[in-house]
N, C-alpha and C. Protein backbone atom coordinates (compact mmCIF):
# COMPACT_ATOMS: atom_id res chain seq x y z
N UNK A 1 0.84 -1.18 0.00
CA UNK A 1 0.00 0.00 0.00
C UNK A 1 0.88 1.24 0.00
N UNK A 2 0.55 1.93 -0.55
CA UNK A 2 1.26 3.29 -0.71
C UNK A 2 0.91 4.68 -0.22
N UNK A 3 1.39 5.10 0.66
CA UNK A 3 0.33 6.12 0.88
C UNK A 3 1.07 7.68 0.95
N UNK A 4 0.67 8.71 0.55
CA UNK A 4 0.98 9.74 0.26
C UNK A 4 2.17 10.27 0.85
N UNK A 5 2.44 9.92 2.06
CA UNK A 5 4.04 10.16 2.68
C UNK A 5 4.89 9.27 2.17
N UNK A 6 4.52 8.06 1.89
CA UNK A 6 5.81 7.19 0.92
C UNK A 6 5.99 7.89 -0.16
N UNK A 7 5.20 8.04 -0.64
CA UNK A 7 5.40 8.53 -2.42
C UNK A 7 6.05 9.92 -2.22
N UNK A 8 5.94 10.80 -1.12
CA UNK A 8 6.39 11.81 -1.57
C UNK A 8 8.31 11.80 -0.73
N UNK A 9 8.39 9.86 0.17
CA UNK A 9 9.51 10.23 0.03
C UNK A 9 10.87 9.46 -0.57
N UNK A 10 9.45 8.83 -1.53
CA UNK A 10 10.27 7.84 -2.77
C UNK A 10 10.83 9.11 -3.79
N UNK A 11 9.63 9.89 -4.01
CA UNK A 11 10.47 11.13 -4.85
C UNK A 11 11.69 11.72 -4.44
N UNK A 12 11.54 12.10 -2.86
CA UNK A 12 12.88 12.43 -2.33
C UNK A 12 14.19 11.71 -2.95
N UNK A 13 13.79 10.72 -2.69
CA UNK A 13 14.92 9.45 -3.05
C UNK A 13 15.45 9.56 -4.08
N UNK A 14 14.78 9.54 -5.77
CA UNK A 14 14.33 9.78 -6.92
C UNK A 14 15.13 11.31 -7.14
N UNK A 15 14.40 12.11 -6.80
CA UNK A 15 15.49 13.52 -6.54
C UNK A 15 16.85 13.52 -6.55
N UNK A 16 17.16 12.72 -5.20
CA UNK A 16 18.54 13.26 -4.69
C UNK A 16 19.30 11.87 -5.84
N UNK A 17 18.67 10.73 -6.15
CA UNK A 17 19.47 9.96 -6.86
C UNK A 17 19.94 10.68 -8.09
N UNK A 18 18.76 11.91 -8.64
CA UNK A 18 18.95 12.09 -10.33
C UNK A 18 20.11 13.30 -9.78
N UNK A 19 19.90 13.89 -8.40
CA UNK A 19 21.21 14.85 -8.18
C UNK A 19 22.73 13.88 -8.61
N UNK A 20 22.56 12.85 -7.62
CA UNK A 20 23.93 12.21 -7.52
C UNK A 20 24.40 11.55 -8.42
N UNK A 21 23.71 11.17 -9.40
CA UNK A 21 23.79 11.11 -10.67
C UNK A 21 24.78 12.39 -11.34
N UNK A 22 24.29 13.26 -11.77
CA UNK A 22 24.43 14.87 -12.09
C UNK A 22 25.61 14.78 -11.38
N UNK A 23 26.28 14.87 -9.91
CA UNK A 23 26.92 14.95 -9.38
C UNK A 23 28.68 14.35 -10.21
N UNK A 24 28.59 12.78 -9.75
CA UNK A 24 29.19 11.77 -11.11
C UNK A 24 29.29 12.03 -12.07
N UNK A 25 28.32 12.29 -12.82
CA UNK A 25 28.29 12.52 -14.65
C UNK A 25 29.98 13.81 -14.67
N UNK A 26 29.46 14.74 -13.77
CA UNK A 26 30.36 16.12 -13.74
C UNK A 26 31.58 15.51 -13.23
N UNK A 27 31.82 14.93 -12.53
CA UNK A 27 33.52 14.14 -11.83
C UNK A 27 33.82 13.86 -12.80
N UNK A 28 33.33 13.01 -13.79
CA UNK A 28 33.57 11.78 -14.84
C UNK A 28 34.63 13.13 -15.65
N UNK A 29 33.59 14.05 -16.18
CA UNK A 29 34.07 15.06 -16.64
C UNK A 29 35.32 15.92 -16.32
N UNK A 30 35.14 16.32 -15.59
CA UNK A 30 36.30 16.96 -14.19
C UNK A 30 37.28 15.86 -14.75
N UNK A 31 37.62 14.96 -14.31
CA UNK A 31 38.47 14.14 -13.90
C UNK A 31 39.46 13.43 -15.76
N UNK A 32 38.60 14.21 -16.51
CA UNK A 32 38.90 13.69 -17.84
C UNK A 32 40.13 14.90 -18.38
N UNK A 33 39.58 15.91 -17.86
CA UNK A 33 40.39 17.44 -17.86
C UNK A 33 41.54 17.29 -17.08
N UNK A 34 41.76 16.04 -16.09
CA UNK A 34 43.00 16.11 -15.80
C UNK A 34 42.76 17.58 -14.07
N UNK A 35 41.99 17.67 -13.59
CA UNK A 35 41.46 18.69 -13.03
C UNK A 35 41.59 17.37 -11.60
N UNK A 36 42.44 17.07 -10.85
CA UNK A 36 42.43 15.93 -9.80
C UNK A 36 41.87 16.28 -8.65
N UNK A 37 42.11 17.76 -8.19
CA UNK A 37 41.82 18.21 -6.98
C UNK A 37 39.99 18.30 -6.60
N UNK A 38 39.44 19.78 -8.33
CA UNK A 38 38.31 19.60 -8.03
C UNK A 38 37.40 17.94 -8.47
N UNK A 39 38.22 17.06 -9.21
CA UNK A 39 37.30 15.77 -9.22
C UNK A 39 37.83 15.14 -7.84
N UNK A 40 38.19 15.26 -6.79
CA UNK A 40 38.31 14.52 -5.65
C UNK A 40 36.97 14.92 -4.92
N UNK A 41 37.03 16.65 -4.90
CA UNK A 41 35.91 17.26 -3.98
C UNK A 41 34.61 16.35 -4.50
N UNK A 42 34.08 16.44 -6.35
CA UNK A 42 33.13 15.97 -6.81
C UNK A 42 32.92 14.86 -6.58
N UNK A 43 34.02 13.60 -6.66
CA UNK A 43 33.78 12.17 -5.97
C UNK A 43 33.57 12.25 -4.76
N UNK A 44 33.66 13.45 -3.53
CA UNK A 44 33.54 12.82 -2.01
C UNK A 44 31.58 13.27 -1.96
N UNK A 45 32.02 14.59 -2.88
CA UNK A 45 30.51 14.70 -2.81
C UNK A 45 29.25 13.55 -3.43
N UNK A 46 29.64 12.79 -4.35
CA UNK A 46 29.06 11.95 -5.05
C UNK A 46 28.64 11.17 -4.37
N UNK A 47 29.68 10.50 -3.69
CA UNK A 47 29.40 9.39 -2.34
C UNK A 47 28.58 9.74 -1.34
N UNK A 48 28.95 10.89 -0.71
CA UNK A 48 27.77 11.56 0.24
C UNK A 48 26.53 11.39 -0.10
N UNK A 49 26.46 11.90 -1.50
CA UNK A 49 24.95 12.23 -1.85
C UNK A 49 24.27 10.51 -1.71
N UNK A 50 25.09 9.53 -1.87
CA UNK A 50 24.50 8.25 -2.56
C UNK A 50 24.77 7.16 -1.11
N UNK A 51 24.94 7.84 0.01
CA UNK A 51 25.41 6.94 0.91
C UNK A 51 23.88 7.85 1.90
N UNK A 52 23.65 9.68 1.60
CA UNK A 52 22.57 9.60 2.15
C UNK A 52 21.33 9.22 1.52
N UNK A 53 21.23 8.73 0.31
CA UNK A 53 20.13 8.24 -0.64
C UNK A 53 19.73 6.43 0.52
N UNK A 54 21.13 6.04 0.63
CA UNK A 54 21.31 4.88 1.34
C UNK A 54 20.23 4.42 2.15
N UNK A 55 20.44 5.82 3.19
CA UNK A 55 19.86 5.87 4.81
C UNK A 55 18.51 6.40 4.14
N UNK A 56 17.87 7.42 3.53
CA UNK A 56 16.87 7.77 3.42
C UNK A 56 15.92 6.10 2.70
N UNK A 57 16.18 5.27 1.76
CA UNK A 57 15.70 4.79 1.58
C UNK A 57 15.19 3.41 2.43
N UNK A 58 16.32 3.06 3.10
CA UNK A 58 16.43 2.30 4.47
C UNK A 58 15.14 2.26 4.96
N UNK A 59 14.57 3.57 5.24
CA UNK A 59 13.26 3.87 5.90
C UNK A 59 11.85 3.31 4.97
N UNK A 60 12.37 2.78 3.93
CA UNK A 60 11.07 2.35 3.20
C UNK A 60 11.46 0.77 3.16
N UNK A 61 12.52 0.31 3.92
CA UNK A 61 12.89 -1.14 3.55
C UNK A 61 12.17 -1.69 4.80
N UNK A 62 11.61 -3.14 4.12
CA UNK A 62 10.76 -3.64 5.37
C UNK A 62 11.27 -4.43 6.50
N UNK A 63 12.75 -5.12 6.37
CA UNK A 63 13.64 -5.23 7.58
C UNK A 63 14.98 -4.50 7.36
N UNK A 64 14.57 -3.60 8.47
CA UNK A 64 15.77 -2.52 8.24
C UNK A 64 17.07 -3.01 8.32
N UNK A 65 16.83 -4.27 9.38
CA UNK A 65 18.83 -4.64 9.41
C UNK A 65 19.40 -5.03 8.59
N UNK A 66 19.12 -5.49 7.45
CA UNK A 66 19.32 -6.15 6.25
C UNK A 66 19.59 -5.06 5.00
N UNK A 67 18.99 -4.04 5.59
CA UNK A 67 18.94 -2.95 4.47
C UNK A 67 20.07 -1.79 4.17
């Protein structure tokens, strides 16, 4: 069953994934330019974004320890 607070925080999820996405795509880039320093910042940020996608989705998993 789905109910209006899931969905709006599966979008969350959905959101911050198409950010961290966006995020990556730009390192990939960065990092092609030979640019090491700012593609380090862009990879720590990448991870952040996708390690809190992690925990936010956790909350929709139905045994959390596993998740």
């Amino acid at each position: 069953m789905v109910t209006d607070t899931s969905l709006c925080g599966w979008m969350l999820c959905l959101g911050l994934a198409c950010i961290g996405l966006a995020v990556q795509c730009f390192f990939i880039a960065v990092e092609h330019k030979k640019k090491y320093v700012a593609a380090t910042v862009l990879k720590g940020t990448a991870s952040l974004i996708f390690v809190a996608l992690g925990f936010l989705a956790m909350n929709f998993a139905g045994d959390k320890l596993s998740a």
